[in-house]
N, C-alpha and C. Protein backbone atom coordinates (compact mmCIF):
# COMPACT_ATOMS: atom_id res chain seq x y z
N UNK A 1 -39.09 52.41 -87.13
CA UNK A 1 -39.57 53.56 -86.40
C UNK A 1 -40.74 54.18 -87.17
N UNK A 2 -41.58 54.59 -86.82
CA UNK A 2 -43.10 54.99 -86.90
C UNK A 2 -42.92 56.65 -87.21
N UNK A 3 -43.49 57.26 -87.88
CA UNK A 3 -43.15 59.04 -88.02
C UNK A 3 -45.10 59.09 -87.51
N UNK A 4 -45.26 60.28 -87.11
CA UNK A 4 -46.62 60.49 -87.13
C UNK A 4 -46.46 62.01 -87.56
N UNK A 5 -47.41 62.24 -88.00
CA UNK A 5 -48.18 63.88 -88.73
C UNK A 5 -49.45 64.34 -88.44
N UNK A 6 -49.70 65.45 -87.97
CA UNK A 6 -50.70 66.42 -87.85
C UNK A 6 -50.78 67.13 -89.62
N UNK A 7 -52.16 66.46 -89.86
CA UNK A 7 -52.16 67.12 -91.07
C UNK A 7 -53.75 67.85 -90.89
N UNK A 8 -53.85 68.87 -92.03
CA UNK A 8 -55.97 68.69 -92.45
C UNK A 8 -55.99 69.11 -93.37
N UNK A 9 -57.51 68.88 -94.43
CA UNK A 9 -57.59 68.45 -95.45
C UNK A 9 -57.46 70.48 -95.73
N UNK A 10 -56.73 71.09 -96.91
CA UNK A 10 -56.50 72.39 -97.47
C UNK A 10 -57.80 72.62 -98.88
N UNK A 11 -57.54 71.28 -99.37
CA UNK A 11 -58.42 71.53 -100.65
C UNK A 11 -59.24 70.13 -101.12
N UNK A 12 -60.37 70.84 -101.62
CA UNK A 12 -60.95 69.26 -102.04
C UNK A 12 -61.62 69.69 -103.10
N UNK A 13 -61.62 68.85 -104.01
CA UNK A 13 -62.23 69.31 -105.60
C UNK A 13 -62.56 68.00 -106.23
N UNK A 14 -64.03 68.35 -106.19
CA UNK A 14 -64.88 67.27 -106.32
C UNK A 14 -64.78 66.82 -107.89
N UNK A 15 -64.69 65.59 -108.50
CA UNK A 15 -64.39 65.44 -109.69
C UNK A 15 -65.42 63.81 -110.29
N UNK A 16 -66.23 64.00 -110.75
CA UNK A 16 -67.07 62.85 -111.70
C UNK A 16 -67.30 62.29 -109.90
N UNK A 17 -67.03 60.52 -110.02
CA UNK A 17 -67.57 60.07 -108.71
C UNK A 17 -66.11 60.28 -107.51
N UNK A 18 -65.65 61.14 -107.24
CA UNK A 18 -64.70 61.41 -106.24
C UNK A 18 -64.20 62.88 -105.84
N UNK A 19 -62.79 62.87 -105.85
CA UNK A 19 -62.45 64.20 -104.98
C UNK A 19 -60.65 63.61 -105.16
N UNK A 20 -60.53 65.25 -105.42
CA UNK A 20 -58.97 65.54 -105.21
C UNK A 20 -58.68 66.20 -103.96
N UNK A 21 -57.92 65.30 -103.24
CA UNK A 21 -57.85 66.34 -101.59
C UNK A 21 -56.45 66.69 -102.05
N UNK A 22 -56.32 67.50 -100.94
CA UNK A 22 -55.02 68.46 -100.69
C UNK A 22 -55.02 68.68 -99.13
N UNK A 23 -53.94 67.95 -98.19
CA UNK A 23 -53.59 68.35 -97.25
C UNK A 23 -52.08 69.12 -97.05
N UNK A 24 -52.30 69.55 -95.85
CA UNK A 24 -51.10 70.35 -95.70
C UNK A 24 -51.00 70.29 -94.07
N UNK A 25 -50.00 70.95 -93.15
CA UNK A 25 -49.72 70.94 -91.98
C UNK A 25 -50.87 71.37 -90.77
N UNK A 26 -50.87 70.71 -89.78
CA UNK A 26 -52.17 71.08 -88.73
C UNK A 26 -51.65 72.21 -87.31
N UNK A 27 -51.21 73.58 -88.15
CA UNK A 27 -50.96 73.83 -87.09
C UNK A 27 -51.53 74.68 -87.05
N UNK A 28 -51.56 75.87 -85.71
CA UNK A 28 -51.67 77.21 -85.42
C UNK A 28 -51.23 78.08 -85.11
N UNK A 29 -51.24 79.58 -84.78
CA UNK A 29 -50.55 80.14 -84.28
C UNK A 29 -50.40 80.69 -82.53
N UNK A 30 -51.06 79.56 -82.18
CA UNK A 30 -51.76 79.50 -80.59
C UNK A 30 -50.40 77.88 -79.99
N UNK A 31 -49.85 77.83 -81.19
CA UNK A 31 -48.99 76.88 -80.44
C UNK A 31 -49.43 75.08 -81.10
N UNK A 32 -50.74 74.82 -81.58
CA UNK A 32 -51.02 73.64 -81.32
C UNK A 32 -50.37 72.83 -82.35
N UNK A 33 -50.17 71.76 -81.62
CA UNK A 33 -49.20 70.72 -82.11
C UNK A 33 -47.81 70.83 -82.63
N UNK A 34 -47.01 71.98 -81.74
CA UNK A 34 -45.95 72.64 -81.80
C UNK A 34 -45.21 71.55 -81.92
N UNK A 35 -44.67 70.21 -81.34
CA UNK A 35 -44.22 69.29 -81.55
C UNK A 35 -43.84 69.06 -82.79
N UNK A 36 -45.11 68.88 -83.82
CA UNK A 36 -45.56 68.26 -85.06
C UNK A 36 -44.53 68.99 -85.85
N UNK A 37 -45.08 70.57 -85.81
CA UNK A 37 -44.43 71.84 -85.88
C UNK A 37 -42.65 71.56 -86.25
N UNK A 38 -42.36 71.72 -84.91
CA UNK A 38 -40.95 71.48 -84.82
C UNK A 38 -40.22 70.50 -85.94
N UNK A 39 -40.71 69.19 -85.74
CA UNK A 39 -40.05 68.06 -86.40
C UNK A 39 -40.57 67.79 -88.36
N UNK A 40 -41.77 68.77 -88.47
CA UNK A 40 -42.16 68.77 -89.65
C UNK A 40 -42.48 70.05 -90.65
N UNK A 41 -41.94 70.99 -90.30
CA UNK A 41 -41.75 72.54 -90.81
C UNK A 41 -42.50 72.55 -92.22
N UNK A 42 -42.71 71.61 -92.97
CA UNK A 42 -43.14 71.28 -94.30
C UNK A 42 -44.03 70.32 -94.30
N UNK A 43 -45.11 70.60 -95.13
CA UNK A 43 -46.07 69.28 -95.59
C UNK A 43 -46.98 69.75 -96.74
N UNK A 44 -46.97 68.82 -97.50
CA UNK A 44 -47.80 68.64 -99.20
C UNK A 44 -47.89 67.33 -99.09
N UNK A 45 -49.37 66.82 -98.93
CA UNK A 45 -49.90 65.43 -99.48
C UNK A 45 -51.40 65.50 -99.74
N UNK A 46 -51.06 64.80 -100.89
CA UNK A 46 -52.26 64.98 -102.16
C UNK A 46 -52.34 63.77 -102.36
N UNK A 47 -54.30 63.46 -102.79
CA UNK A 47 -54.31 61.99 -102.67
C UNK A 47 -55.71 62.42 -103.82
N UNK A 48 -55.69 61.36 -104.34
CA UNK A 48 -57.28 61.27 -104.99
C UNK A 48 -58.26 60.10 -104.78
N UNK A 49 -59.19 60.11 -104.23
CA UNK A 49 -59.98 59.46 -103.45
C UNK A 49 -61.44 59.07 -104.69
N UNK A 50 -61.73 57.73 -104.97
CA UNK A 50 -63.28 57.85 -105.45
C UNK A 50 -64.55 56.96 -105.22
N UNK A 51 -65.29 57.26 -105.37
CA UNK A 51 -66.51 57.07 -104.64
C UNK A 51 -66.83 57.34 -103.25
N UNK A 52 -67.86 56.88 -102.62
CA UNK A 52 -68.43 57.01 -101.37
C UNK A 52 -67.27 58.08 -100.37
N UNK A 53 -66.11 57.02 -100.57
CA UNK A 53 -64.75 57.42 -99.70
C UNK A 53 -64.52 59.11 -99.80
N UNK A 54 -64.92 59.84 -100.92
CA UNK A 54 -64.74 61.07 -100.88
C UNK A 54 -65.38 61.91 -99.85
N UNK A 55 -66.67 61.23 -99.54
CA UNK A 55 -67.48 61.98 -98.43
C UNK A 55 -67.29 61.95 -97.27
N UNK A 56 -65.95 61.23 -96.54
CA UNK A 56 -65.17 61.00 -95.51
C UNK A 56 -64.27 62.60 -95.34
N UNK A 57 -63.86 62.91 -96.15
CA UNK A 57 -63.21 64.34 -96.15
C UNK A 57 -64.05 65.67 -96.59
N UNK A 58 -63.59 66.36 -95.35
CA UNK A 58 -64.30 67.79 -95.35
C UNK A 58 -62.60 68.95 -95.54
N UNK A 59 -63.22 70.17 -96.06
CA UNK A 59 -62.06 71.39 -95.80
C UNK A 59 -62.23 71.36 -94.65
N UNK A 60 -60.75 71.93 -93.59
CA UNK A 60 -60.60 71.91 -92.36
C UNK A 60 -60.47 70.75 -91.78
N UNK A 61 -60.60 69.71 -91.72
CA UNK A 61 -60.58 68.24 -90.85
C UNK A 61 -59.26 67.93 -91.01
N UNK A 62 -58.80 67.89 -89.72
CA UNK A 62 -57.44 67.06 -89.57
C UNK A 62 -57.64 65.72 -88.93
N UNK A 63 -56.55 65.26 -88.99
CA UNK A 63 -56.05 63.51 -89.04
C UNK A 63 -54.83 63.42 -88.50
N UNK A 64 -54.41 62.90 -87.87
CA UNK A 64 -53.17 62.05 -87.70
C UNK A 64 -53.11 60.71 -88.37
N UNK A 65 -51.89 61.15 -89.23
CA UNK A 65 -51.44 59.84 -90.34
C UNK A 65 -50.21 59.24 -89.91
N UNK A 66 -50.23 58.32 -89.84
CA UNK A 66 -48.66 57.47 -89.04
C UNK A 66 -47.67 56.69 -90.67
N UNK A 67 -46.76 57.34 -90.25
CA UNK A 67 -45.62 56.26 -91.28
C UNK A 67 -45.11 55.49 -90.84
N UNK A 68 -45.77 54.00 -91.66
CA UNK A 68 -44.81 52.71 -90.92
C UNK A 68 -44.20 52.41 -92.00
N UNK A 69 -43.00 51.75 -91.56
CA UNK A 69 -41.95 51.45 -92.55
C UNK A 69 -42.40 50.18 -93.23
N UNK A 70 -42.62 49.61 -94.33
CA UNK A 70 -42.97 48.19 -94.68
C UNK A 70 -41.69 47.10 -93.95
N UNK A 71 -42.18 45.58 -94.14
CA UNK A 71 -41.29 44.95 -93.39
C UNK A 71 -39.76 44.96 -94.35
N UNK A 72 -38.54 45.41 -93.91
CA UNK A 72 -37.59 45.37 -94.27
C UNK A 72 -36.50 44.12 -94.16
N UNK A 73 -36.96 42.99 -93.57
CA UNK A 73 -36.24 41.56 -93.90
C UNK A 73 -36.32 41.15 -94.93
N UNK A 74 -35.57 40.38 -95.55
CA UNK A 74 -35.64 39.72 -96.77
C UNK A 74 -36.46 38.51 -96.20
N UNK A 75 -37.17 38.00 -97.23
CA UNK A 75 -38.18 37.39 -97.37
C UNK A 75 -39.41 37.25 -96.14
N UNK A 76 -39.73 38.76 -95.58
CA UNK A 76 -40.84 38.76 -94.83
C UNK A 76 -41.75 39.62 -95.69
N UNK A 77 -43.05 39.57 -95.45
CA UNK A 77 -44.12 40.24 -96.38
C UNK A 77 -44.98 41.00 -95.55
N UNK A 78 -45.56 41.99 -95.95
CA UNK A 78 -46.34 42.60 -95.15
C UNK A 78 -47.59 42.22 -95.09
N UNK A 79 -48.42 42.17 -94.18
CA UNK A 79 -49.93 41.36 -94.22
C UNK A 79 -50.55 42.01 -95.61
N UNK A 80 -51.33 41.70 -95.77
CA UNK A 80 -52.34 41.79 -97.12
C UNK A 80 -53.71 42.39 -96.72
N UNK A 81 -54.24 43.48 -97.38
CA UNK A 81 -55.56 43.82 -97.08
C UNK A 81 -56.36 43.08 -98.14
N UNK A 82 -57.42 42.69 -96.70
CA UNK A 82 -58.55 41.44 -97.52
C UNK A 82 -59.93 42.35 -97.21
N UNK A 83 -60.31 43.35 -97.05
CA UNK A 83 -61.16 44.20 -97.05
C UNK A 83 -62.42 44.34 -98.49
N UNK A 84 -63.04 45.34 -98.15
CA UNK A 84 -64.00 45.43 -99.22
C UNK A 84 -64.30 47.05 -99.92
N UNK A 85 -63.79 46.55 -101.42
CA UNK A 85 -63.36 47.95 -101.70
C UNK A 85 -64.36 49.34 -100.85
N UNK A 86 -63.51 50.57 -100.76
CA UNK A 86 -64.21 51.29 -100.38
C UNK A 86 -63.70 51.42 -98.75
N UNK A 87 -63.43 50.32 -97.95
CA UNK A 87 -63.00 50.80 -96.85
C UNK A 87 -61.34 50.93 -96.86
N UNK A 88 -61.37 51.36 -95.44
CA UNK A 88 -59.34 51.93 -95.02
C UNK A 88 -58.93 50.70 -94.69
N UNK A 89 -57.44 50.98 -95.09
CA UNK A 89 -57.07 49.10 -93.84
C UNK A 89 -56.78 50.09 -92.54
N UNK A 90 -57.18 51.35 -92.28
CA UNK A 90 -57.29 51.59 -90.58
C UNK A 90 -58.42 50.71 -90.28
N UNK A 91 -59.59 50.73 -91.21
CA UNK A 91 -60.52 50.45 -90.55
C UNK A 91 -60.51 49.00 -90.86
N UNK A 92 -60.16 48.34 -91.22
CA UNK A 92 -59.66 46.57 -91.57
C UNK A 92 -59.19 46.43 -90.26
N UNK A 93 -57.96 47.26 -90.14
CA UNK A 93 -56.83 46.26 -88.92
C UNK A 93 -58.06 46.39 -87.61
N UNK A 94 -59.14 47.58 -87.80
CA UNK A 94 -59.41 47.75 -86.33
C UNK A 94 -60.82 46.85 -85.97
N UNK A 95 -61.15 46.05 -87.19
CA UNK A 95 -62.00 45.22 -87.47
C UNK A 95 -63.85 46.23 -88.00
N UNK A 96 -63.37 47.07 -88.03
CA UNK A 96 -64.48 48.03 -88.24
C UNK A 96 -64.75 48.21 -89.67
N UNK A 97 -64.38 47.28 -90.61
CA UNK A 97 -64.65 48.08 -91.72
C UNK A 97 -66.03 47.19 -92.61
N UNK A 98 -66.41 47.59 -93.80
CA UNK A 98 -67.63 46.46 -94.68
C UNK A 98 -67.62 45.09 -93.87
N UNK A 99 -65.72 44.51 -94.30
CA UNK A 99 -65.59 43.13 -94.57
C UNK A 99 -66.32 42.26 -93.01
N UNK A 100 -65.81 43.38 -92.26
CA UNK A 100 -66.09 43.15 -90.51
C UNK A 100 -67.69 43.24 -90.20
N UNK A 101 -68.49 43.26 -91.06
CA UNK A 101 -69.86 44.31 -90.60
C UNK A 101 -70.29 42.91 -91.38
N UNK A 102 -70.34 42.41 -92.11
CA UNK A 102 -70.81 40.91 -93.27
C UNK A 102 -71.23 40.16 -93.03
C-alpha cells in the first residue's frame, strides 16, 4: 500500500555547494488538503540536497511525496536507478531525466 503526503519546503539553508531543506505539512486554514490533514496530523522531513539539485527547492513549494513500500518477497529486488547523478528516479522512471535527454 502506497501512503501519499502533502508536504512544502519550511526551511532551506544554503550550505557550501547545496542546501538543508526542512519540510513540514501542506496545509491551511481554509481547509486545503483536509484529507492529508486528517490522516497525517504530524510531519518533519529533512533532507540535505547538493549541487545543482538544491535549486529545485524554494521556501513555500509544496510536493506530493508518495511512500512505496520496497519489494517485500524474499528474493525479489527492487529495480535499480541507472540515472545520472544529479537527477530524481521520479524523473528516471518518467524517462525525463539527464540519462533520458543523452
Amino acid at each position: 500500500m502506497n501512503v501519499t503526503a502533502k508536504i512544502k519546503v519550511t526551511d532551506v539553508r544554503r550550505e557550501g555547494g547545496g542546501a538543508n531543506l526542512s519540510f513540514g505539512p501542506d496545509y491551511d486554514q481554509n481547509g486545503k488538503n483536509q484529507a492529508w490533514a486528517d490522516a497525517t496530523p504530524y510531519l518533519d522531513f529533512r533532507m540535505k540536497v547538493n549541487g545543482e539539485v538544491a535549486d529545485h527547492f524554494e521556501l513555500g513549494q509544496s510536493f506530493t511525496v508518495t511512500f512505496e513500500p520496497e519489494a517485500a518477497q524474499a528474493g525479489e529486488q527492487s529495480p535499480e536507478y541507472a540515472g545520472q547523478p544529479g537527477d530524481s528516479v521520479a524523473d528516471a522512471q518518467a524517462g525525463e531525466g539527464a540519462a533520458s535527454q543523452q
